[in-house]
C-alpha atoms as a PDB file:
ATOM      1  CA  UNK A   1     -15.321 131.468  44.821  1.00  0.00           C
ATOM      2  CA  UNK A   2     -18.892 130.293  44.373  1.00  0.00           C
ATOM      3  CA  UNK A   3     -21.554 132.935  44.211  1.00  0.00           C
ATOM      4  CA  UNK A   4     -23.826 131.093  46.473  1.00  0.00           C
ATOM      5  CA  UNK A   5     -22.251 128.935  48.350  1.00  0.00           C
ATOM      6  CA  UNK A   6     -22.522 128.064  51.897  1.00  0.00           C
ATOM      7  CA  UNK A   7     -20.134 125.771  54.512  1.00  0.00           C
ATOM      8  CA  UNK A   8     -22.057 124.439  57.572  1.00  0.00           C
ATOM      9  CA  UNK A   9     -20.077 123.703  59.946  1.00  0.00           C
ATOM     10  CA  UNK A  10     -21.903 121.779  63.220  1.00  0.00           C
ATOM     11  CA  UNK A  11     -21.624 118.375  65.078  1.00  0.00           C
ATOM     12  CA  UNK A  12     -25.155 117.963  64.618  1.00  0.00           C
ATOM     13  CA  UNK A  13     -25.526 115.994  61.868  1.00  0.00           C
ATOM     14  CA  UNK A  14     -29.478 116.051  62.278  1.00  0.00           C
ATOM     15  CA  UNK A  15     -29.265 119.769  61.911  1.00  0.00           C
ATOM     16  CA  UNK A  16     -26.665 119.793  59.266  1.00  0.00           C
ATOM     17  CA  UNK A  17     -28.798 117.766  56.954  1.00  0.00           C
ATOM     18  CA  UNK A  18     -32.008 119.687  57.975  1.00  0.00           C
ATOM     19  CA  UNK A  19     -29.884 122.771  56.741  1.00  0.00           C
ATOM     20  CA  UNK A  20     -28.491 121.737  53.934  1.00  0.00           C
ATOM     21  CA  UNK A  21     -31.546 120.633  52.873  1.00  0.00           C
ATOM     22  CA  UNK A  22     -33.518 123.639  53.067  1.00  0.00           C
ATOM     23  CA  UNK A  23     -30.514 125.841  51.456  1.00  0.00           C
ATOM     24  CA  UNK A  24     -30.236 123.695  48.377  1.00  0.00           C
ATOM     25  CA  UNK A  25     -33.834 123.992  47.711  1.00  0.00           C
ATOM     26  CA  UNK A  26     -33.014 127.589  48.065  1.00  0.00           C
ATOM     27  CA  UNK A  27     -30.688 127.141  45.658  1.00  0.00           C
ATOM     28  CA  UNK A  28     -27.436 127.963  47.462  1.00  0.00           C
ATOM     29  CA  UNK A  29     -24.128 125.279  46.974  1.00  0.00           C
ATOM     30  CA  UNK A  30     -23.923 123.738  50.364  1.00  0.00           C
ATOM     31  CA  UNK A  31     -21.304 122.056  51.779  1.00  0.00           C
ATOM     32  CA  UNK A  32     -21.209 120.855  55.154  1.00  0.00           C
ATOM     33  CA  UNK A  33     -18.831 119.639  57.792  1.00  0.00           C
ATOM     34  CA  UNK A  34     -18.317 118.499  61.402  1.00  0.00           C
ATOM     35  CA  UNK A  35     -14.452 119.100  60.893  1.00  0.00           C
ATOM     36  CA  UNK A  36     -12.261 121.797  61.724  1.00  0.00           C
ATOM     37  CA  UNK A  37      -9.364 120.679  59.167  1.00  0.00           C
ATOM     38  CA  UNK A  38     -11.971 120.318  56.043  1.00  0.00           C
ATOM     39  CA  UNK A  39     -13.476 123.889  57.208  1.00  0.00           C
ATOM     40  CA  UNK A  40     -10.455 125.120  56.712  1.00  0.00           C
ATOM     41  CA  UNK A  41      -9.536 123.886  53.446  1.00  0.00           C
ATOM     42  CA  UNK A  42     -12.593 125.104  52.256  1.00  0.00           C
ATOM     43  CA  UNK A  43     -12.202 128.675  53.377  1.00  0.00           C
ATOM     44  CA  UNK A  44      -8.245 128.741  52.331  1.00  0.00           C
ATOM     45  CA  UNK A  45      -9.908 127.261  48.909  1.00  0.00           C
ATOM     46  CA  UNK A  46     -11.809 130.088  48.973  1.00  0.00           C
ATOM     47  CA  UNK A  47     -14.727 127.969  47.767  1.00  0.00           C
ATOM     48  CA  UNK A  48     -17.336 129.597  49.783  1.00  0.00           C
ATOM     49  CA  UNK A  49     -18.211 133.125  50.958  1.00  0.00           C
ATOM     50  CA  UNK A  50     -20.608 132.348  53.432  1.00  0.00           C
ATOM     51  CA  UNK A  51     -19.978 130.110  56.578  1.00  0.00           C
ATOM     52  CA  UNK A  52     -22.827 128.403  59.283  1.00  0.00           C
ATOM     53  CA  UNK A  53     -20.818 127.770  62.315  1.00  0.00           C
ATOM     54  CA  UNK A  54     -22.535 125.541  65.268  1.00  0.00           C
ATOM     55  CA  UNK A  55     -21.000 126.458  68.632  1.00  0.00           C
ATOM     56  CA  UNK A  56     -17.816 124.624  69.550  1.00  0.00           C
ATOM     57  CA  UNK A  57     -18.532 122.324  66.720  1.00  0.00           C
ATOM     58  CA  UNK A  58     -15.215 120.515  66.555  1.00  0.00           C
ATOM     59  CA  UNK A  59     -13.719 119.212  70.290  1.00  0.00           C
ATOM     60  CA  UNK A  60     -10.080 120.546  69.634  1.00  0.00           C
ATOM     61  CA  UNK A  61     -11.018 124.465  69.074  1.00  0.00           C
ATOM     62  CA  UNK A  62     -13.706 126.415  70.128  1.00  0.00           C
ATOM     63  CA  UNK A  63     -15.611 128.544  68.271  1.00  0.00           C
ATOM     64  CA  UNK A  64     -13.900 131.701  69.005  1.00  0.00           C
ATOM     65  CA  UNK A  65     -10.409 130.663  68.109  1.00  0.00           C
ATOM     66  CA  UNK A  66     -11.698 129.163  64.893  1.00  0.00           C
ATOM     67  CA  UNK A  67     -13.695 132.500  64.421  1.00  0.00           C
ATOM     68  CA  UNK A  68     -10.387 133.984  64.696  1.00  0.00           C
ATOM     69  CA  UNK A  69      -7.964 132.125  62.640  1.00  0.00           C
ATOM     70  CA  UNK A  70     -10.450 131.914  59.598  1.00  0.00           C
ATOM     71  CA  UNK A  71     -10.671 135.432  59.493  1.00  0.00           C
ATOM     72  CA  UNK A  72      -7.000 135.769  59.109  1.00  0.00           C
ATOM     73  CA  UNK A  73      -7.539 133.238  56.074  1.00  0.00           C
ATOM     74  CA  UNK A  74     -10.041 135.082  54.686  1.00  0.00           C
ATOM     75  CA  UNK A  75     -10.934 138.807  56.026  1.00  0.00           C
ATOM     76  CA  UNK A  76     -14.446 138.753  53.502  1.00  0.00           C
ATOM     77  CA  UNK A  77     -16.097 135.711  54.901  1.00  0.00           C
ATOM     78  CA  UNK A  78     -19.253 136.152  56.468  1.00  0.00           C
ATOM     79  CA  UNK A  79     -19.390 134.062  59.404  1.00  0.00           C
ATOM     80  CA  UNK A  80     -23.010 133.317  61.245  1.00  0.00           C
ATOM     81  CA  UNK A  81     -23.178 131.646  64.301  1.00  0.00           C
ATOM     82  CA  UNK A  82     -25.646 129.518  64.706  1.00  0.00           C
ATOM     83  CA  UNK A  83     -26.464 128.389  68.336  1.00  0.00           C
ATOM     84  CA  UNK A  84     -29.451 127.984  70.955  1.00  0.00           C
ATOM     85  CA  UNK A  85     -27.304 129.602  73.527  1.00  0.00           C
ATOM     86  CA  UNK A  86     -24.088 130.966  74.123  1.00  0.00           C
ATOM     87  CA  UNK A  87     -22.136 132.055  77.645  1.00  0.00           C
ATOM     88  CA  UNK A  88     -21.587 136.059  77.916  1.00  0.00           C
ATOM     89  CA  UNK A  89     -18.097 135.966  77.940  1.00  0.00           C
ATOM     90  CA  UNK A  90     -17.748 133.522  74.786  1.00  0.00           C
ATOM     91  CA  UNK A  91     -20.151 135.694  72.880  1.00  0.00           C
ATOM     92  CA  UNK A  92     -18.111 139.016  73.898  1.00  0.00           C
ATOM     93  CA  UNK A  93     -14.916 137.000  72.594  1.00  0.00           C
ATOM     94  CA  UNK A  94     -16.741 135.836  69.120  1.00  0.00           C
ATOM     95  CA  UNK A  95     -18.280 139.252  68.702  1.00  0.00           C
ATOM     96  CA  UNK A  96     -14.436 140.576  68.972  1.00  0.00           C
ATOM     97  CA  UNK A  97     -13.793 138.770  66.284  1.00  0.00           C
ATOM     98  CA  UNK A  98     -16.469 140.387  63.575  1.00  0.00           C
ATOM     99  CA  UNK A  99     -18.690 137.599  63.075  1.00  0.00           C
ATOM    100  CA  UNK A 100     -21.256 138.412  60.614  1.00  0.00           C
ATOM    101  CA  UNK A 101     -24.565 137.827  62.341  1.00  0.00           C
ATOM    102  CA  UNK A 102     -25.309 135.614  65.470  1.00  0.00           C
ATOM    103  CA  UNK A 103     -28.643 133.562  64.729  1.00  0.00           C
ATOM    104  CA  UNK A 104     -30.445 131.314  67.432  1.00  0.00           C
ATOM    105  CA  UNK A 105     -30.429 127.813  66.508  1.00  0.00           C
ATOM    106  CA  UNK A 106     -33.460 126.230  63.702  1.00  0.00           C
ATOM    107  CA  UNK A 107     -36.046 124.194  66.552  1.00  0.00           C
ATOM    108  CA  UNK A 108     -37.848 122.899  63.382  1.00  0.00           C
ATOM    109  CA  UNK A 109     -36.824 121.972  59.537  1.00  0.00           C
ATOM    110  CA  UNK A 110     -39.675 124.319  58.638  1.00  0.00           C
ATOM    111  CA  UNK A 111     -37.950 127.266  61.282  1.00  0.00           C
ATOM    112  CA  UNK A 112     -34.941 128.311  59.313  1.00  0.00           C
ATOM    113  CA  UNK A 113     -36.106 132.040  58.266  1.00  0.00           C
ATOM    114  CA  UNK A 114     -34.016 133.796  60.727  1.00  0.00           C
ATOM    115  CA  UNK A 115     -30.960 131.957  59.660  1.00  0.00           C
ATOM    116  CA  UNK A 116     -32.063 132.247  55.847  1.00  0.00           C
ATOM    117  CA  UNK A 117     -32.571 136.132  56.452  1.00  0.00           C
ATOM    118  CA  UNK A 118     -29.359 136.142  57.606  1.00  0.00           C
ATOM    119  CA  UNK A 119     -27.870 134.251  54.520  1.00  0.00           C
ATOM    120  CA  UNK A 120     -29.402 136.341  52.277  1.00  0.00           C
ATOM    121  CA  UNK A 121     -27.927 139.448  54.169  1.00  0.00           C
ATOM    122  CA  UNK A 122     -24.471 138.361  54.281  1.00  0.00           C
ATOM    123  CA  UNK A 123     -24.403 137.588  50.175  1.00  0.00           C
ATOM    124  CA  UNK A 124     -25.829 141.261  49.811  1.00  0.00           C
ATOM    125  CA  UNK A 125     -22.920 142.705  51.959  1.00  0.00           C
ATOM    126  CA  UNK A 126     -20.451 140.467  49.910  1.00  0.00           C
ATOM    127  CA  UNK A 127     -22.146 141.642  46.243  1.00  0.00           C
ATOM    128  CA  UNK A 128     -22.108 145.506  47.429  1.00  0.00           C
ATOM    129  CA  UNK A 129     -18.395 145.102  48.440  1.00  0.00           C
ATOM    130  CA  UNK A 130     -17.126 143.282  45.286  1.00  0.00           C
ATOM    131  CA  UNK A 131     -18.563 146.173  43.042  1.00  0.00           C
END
């Protein structure tokens, strides 16, 4: 598994770059996606801990049922969602399913701190629970 790295998984490929980006000059592996399938493979690859999920990213699974099946692939991933909004009873559903931290969604390239924060957070949890 890679120390640092990070999947982001979004269909906006503005914001995925923008992301990306800004993590590898934070020096974090990034990967990123707009696919449920390759999402997968990465998480049953166990290639990376930490995982940037845009809401409803892929058309043929929402966010919570993703949420849900890769935790049964991989109970340690930190999962942050990353959206500008998101309907009460979706959010109670995602929630249920132990997401890691649920971040509003970068307006800028230069307003990533929350989500960065929130990074940083989730490969602190990770470190303390491997040792």
């Amino acid at each position: 598994m890679s120390e640092r790295g990070i999947l982001i998984a979004d269909s906006d490929s503005k914001l995925r770059s923008e992301m990306a980006d800004y993590f590898s000059r934070q020096g974090y592996q990034v990967e990123t996606t707009d696919s449920a399938v390759h999402a997968f493979c990465a998480i049953l690859q166990k290639k990376t801990p930490v995982l940037l999920l845009g809401p409803d990213f892929d058309r043929k699974i929402s966010s919570a049922e993703m949420v849900n099946l890769l935790k049964m692939c991989n109970r340690q991933l930190a999962i942050i969602l990353v959206s500008e909004k998101l309907l009460l009873p979706q959010a109670r559903k995602i929630r249920q399913e132990d997401i890691f931290y649920h971040a509003l969604r970068p307006e800028s390239p230069n307003d990533h701190k929350e989500v960065h924060k929130a990074v940083e957070c989730a490969f602190n949890k990770l470190n303390r629970t491997r040792h």
